[in-house]
PDB file of N, CA and C in Angstrom:
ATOM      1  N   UNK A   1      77.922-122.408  93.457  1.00  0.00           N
ATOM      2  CA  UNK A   1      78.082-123.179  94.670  1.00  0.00           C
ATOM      3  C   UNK A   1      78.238-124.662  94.343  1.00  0.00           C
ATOM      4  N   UNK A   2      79.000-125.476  94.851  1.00  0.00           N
ATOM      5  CA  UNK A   2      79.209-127.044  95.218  1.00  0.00           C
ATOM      6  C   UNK A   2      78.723-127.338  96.405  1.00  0.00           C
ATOM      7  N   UNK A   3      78.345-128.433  96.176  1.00  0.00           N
ATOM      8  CA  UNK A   3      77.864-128.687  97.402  1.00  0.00           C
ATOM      9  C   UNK A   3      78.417-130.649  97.857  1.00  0.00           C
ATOM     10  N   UNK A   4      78.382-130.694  99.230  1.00  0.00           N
ATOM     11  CA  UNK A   4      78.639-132.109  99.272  1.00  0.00           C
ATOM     12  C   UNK A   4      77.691-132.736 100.567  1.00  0.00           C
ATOM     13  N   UNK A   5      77.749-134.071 100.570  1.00  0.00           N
ATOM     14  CA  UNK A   5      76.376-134.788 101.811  1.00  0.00           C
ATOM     15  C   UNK A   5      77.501-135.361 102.124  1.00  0.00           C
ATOM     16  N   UNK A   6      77.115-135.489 103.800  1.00  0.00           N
ATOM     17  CA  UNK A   6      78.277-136.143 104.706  1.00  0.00           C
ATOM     18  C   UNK A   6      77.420-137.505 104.948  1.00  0.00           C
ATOM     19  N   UNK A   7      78.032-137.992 106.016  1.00  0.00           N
ATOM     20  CA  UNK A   7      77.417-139.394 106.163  1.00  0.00           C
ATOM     21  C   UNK A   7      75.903-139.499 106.252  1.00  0.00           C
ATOM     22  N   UNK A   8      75.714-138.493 107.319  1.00  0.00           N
ATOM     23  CA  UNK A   8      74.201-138.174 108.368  1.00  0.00           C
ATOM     24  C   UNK A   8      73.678-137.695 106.956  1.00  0.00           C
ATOM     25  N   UNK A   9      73.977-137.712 105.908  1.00  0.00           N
ATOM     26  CA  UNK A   9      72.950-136.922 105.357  1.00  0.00           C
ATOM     27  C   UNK A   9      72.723-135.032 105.008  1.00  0.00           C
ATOM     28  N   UNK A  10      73.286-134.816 105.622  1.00  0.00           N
ATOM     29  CA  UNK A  10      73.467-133.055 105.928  1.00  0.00           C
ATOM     30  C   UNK A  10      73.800-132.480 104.813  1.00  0.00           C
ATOM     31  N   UNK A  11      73.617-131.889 103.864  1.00  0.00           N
ATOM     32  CA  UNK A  11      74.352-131.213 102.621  1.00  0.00           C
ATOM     33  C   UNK A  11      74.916-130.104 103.187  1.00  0.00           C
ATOM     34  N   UNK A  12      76.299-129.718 102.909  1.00  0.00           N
ATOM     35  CA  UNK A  12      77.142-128.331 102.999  1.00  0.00           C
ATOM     36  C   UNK A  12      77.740-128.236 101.359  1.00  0.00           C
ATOM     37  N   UNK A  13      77.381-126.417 101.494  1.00  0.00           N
ATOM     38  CA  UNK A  13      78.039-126.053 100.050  1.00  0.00           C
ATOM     39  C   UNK A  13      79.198-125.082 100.549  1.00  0.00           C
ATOM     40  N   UNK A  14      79.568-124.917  99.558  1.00  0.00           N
ATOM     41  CA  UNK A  14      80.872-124.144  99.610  1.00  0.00           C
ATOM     42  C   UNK A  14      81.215-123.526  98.352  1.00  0.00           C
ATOM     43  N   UNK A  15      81.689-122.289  97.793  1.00  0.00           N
ATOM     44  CA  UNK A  15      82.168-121.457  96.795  1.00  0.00           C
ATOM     45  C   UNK A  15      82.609-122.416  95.572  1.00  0.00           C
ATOM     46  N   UNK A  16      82.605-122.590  94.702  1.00  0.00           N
ATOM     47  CA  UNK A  16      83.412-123.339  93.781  1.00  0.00           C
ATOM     48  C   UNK A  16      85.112-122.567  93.776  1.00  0.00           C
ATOM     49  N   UNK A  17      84.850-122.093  93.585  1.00  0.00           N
ATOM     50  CA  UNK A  17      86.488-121.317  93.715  1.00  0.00           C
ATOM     51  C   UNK A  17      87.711-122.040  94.618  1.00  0.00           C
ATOM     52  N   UNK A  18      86.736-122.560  95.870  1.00  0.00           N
ATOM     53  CA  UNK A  18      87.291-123.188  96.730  1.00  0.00           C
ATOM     54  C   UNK A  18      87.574-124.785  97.027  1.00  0.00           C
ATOM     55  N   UNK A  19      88.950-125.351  96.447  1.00  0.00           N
ATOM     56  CA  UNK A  19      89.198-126.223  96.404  1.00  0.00           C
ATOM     57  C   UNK A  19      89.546-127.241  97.251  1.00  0.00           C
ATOM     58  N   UNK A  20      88.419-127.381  97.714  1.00  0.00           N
ATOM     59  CA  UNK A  20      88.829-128.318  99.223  1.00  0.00           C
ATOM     60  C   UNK A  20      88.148-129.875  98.927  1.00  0.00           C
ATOM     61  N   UNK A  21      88.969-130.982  99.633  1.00  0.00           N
ATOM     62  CA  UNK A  21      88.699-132.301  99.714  1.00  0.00           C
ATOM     63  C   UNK A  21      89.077-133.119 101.182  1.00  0.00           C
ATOM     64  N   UNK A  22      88.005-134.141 101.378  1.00  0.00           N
ATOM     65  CA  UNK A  22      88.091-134.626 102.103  1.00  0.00           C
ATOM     66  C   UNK A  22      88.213-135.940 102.928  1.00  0.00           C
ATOM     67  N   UNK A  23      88.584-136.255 103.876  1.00  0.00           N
ATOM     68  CA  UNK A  23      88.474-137.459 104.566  1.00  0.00           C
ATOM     69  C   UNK A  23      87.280-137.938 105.499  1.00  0.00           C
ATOM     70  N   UNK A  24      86.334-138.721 105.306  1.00  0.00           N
ATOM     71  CA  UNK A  24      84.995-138.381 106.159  1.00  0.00           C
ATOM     72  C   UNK A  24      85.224-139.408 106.805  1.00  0.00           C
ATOM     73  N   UNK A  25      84.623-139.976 107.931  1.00  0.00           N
ATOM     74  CA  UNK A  25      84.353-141.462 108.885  1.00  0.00           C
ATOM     75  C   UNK A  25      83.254-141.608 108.652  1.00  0.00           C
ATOM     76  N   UNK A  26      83.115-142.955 108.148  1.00  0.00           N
ATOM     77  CA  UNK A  26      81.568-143.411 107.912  1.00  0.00           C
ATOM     78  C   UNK A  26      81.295-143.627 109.499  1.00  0.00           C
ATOM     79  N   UNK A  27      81.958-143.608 110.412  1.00  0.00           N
ATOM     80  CA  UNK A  27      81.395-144.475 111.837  1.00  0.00           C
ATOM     81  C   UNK A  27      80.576-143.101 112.586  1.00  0.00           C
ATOM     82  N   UNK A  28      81.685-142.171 112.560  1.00  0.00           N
ATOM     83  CA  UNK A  28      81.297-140.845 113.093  1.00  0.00           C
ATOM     84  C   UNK A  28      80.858-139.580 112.891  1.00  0.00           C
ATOM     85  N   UNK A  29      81.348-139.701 111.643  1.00  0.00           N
ATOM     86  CA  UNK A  29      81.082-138.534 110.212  1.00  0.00           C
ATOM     87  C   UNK A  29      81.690-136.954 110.629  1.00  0.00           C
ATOM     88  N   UNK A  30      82.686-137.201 110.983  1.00  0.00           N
ATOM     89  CA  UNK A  30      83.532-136.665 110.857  1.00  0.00           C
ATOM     90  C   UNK A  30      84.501-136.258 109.871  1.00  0.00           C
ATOM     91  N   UNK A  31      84.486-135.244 109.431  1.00  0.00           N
ATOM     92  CA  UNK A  31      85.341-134.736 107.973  1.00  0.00           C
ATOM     93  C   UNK A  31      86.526-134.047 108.486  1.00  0.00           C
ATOM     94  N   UNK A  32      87.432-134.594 107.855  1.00  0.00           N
ATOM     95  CA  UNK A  32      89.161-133.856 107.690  1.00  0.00           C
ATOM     96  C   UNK A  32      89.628-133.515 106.629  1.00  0.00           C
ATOM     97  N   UNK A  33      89.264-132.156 106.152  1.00  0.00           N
ATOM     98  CA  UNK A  33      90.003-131.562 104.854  1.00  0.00           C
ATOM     99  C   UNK A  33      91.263-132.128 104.807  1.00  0.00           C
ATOM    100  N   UNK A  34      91.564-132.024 103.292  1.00  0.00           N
ATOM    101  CA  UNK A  34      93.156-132.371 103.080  1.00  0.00           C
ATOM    102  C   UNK A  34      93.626-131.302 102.718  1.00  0.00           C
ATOM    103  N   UNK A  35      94.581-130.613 102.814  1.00  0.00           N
ATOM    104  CA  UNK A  35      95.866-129.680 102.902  1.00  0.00           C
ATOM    105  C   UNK A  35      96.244-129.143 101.521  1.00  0.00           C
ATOM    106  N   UNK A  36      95.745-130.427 100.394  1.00  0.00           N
ATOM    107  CA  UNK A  36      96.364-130.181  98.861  1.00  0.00           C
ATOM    108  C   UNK A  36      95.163-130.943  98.291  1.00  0.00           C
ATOM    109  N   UNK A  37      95.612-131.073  96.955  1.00  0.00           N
ATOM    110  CA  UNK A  37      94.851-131.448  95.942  1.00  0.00           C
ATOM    111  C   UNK A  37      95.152-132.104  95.045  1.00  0.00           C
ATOM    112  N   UNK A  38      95.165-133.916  94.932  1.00  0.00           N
ATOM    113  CA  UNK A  38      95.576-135.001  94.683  1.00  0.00           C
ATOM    114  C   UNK A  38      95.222-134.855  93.044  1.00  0.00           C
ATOM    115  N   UNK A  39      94.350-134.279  92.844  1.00  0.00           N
ATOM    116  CA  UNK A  39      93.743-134.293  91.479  1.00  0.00           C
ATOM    117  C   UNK A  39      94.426-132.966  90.480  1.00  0.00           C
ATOM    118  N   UNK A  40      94.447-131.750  90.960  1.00  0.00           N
ATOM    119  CA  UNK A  40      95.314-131.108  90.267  1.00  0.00           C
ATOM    120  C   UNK A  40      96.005-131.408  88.820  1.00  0.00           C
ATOM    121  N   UNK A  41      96.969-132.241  88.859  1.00  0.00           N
ATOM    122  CA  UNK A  41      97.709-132.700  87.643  1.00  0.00           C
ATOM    123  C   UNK A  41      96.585-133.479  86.738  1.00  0.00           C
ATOM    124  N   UNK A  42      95.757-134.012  87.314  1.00  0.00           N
ATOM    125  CA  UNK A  42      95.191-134.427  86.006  1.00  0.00           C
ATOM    126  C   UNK A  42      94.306-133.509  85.707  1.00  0.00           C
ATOM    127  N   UNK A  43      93.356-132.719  86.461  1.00  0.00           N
ATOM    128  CA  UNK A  43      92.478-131.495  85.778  1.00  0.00           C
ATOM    129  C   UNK A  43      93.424-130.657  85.033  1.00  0.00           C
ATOM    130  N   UNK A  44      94.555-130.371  85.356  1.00  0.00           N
ATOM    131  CA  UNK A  44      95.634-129.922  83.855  1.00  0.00           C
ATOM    132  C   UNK A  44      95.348-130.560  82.992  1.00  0.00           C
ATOM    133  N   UNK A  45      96.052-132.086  82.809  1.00  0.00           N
ATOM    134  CA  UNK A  45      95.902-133.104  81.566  1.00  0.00           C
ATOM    135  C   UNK A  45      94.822-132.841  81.025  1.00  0.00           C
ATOM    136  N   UNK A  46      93.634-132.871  81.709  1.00  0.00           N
ATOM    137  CA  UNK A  46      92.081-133.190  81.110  1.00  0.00           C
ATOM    138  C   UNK A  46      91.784-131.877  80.244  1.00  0.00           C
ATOM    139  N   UNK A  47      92.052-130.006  80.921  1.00  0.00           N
ATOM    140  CA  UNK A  47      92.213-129.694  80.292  1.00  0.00           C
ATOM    141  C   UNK A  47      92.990-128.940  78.579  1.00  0.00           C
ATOM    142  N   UNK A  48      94.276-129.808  78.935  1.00  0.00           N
ATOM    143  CA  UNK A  48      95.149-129.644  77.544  1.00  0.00           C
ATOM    144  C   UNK A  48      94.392-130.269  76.517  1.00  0.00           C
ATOM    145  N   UNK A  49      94.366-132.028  76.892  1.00  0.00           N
ATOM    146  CA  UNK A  49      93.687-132.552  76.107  1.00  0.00           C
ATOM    147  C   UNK A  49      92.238-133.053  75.631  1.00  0.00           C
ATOM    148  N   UNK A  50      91.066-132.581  76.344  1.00  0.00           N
ATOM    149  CA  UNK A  50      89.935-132.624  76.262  1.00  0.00           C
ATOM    150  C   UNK A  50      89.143-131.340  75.631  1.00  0.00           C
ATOM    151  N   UNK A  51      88.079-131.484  74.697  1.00  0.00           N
ATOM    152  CA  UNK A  51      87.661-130.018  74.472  1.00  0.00           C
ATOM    153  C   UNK A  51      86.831-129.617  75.266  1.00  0.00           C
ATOM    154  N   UNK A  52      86.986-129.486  76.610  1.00  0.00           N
ATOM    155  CA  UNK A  52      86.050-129.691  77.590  1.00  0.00           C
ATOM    156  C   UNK A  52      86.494-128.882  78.689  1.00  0.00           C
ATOM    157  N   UNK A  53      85.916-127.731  79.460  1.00  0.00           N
ATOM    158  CA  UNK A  53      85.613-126.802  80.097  1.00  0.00           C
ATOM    159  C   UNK A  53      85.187-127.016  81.585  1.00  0.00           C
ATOM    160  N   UNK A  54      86.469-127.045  82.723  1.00  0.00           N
ATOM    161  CA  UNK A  54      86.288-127.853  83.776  1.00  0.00           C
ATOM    162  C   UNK A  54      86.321-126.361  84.924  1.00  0.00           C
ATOM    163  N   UNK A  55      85.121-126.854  85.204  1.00  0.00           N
ATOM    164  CA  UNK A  55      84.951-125.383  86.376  1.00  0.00           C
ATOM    165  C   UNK A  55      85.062-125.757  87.659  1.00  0.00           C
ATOM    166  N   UNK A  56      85.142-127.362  88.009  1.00  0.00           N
ATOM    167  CA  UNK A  56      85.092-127.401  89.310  1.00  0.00           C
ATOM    168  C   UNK A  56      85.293-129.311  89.506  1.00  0.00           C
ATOM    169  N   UNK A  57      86.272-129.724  90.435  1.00  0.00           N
ATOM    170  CA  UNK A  57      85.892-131.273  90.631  1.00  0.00           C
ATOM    171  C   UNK A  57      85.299-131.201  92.046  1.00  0.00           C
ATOM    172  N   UNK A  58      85.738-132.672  92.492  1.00  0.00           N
ATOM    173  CA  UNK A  58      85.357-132.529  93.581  1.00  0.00           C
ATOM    174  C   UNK A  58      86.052-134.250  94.005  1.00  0.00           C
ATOM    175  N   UNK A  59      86.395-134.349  95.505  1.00  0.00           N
ATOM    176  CA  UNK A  59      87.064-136.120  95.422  1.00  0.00           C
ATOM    177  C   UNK A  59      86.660-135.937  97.516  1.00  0.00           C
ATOM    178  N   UNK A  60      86.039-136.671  97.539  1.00  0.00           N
ATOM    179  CA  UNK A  60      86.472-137.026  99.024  1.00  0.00           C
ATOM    180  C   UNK A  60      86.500-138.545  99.113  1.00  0.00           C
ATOM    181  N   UNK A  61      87.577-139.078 100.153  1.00  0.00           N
ATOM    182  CA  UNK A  61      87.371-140.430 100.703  1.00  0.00           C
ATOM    183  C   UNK A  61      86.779-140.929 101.935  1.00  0.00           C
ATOM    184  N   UNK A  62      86.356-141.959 101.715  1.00  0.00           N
ATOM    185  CA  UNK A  62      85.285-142.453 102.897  1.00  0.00           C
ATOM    186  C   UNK A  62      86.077-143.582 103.551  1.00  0.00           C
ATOM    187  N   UNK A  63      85.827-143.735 105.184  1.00  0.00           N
ATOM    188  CA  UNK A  63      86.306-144.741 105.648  1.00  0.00           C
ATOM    189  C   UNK A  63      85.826-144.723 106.995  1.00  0.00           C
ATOM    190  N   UNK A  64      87.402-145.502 108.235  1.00  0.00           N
ATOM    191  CA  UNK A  64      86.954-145.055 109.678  1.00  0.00           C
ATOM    192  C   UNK A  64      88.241-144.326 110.009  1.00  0.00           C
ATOM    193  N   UNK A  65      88.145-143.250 110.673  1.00  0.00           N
ATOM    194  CA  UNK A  65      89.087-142.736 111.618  1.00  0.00           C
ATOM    195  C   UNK A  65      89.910-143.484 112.726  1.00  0.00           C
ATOM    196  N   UNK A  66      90.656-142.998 113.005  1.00  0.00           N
ATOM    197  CA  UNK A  66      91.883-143.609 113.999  1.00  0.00           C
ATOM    198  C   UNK A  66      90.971-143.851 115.489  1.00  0.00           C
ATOM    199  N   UNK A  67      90.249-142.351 116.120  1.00  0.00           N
ATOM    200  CA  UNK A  67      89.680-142.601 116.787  1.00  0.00           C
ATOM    201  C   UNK A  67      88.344-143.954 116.975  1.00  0.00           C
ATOM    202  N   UNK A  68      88.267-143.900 115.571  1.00  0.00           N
ATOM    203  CA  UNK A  68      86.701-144.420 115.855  1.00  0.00           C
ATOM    204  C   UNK A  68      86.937-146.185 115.571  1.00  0.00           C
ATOM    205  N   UNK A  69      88.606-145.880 115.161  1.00  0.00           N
ATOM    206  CA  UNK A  69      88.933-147.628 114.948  1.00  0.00           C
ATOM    207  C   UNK A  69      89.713-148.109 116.113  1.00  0.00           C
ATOM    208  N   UNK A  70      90.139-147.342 117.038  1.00  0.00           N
ATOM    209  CA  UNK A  70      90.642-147.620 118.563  1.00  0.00           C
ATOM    210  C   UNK A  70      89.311-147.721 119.474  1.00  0.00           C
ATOM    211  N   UNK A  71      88.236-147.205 119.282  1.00  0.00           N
ATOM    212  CA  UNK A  71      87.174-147.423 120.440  1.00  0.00           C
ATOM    213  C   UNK A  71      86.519-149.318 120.098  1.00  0.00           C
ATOM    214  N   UNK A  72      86.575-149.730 118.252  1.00  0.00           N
ATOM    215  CA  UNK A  72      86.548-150.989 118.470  1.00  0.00           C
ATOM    216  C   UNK A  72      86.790-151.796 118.781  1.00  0.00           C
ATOM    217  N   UNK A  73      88.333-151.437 118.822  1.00  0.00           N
ATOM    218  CA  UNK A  73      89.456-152.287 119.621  1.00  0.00           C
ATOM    219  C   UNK A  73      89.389-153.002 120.897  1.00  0.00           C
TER     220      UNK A  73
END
């Protein structure tokens, strides 16, 4: 299992198998999986050239949402 903490604090795990990443709102904490996997090509690279045994990454980005940057407005 992987696991990740959202803003609030909350830990969710999920399968390692399962390659998911995300977009969170620090304002609302709200998470939006992304569709693909930005990292891919280099966990190739890393494993051609590293002697090193990669079972799992992990990448989310933090910010504010559209919604939650129009209610400041």
């Amino acid at each position: 299992m992987q696991s990740r903490t959202t803003a609030d604090g909350e830990a969710l795990y999920s399968p390692i198998q399962q390659d998911q990443h995300y977009l969170t709102c620090l304002q609302c904490g709200n998470s939006v999986p992304l569709d693909f996997c930005p990292l891919q090509e280099m966990e190739k690279q890393l494993r051609r050239s590293q002697a090193f045994t990669i079972y799992y990454h992990t990448l989310e980005f933090f910010g504010v949402c559209e919604p939650c940057t129009q209610s400041v407005d």
